[in-house]
C-alpha atoms as a PDB file:
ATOM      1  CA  UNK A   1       0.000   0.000   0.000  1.00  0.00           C
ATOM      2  CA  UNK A   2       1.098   3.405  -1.338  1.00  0.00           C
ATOM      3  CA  UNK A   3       1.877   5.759   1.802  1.00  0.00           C
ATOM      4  CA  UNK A   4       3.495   8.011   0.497  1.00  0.00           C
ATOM      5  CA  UNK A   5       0.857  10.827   1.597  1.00  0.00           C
ATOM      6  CA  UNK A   6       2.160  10.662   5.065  1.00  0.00           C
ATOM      7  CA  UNK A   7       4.913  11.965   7.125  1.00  0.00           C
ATOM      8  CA  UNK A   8       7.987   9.969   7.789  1.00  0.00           C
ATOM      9  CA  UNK A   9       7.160   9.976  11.279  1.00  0.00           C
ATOM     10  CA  UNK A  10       4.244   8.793  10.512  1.00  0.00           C
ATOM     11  CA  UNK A  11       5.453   6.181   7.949  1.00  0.00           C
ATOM     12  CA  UNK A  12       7.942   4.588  10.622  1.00  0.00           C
ATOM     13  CA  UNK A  13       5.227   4.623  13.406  1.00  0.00           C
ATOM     14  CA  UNK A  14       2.734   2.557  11.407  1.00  0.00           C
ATOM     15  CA  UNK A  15       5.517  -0.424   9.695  1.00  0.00           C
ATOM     16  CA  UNK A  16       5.299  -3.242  12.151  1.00  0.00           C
ATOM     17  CA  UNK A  17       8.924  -4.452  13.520  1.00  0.00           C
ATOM     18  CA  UNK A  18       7.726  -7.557  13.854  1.00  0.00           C
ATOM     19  CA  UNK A  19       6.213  -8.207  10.523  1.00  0.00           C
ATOM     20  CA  UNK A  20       7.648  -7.657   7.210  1.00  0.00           C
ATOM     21  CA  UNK A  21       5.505  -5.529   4.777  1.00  0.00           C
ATOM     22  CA  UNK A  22       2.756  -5.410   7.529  1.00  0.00           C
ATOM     23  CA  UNK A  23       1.056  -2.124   9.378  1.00  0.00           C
ATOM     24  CA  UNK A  24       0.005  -1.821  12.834  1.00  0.00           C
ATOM     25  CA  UNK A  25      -3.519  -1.526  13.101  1.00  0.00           C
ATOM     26  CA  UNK A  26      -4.076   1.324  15.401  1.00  0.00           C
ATOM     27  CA  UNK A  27      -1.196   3.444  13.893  1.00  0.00           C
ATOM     28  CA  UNK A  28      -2.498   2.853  10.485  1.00  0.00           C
ATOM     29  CA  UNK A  29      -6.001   3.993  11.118  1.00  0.00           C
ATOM     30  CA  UNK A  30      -4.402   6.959  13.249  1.00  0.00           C
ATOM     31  CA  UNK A  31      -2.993   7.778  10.409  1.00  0.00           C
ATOM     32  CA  UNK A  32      -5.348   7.633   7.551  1.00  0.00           C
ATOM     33  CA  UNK A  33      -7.907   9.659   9.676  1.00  0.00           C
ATOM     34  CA  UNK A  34      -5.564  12.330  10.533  1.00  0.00           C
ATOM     35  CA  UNK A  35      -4.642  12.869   7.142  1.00  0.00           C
ATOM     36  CA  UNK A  36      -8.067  13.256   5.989  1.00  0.00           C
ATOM     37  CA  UNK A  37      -9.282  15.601   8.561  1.00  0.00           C
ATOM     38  CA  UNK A  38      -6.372  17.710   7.606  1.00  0.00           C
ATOM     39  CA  UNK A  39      -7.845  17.282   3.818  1.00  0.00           C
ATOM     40  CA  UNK A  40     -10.907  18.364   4.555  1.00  0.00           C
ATOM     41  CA  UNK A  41     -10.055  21.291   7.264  1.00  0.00           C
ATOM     42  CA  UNK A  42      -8.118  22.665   3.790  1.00  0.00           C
ATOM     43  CA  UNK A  43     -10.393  22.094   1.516  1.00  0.00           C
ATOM     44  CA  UNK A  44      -8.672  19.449  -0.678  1.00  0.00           C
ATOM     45  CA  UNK A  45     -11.631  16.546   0.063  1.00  0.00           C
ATOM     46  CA  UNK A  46     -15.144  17.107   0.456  1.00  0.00           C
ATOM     47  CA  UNK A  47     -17.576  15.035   1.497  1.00  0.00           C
ATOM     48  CA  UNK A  48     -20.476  14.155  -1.621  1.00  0.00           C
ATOM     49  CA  UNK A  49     -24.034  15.242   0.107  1.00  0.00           C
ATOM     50  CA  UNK A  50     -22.435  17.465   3.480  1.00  0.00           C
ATOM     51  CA  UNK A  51     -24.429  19.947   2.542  1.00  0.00           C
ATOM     52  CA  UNK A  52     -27.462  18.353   3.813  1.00  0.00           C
ATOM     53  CA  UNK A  53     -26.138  18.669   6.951  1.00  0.00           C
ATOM     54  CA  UNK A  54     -26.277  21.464   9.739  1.00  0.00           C
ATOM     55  CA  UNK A  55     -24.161  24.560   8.786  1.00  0.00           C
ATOM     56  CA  UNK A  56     -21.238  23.953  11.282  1.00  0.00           C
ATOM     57  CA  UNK A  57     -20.582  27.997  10.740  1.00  0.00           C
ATOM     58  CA  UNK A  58     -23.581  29.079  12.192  1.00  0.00           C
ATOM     59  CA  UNK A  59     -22.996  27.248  15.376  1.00  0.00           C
ATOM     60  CA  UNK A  60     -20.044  29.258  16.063  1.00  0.00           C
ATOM     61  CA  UNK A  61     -19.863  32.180  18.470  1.00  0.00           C
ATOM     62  CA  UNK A  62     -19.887  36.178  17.270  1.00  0.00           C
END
């Protein structure tokens, strides 16, 4: 699996020691979810249908 997307940090935090070619779990899903809500904080993914959805916006304070 391509993870190129990540950090290095990131990269060597998810490769499991133990097993060749092989993630660990928890890191891996760490990982994939931080990089996406950093995707969509930016902009760069959307989610299809969101805008059903409550306006986060007007739910903050003046």
């Amino acid at each position: 699996m391509d993870i190129s997307f990540a950090a290095q940090n990131w990269r060597k935090a998810v490769v499991d020691k133990t097993r060749s070619g092989q993630f660990v779990r928890k890191h891996f899903e760490a990982m994939v979810f931080t990089a996406l809500a950093e995707e969509l904080r930016t902009g760069d993914v959307a989610v299809v249908g969101s805008e059903e959805y409550a306006d986060w916006s007007k739910q903050l304070l003046d």
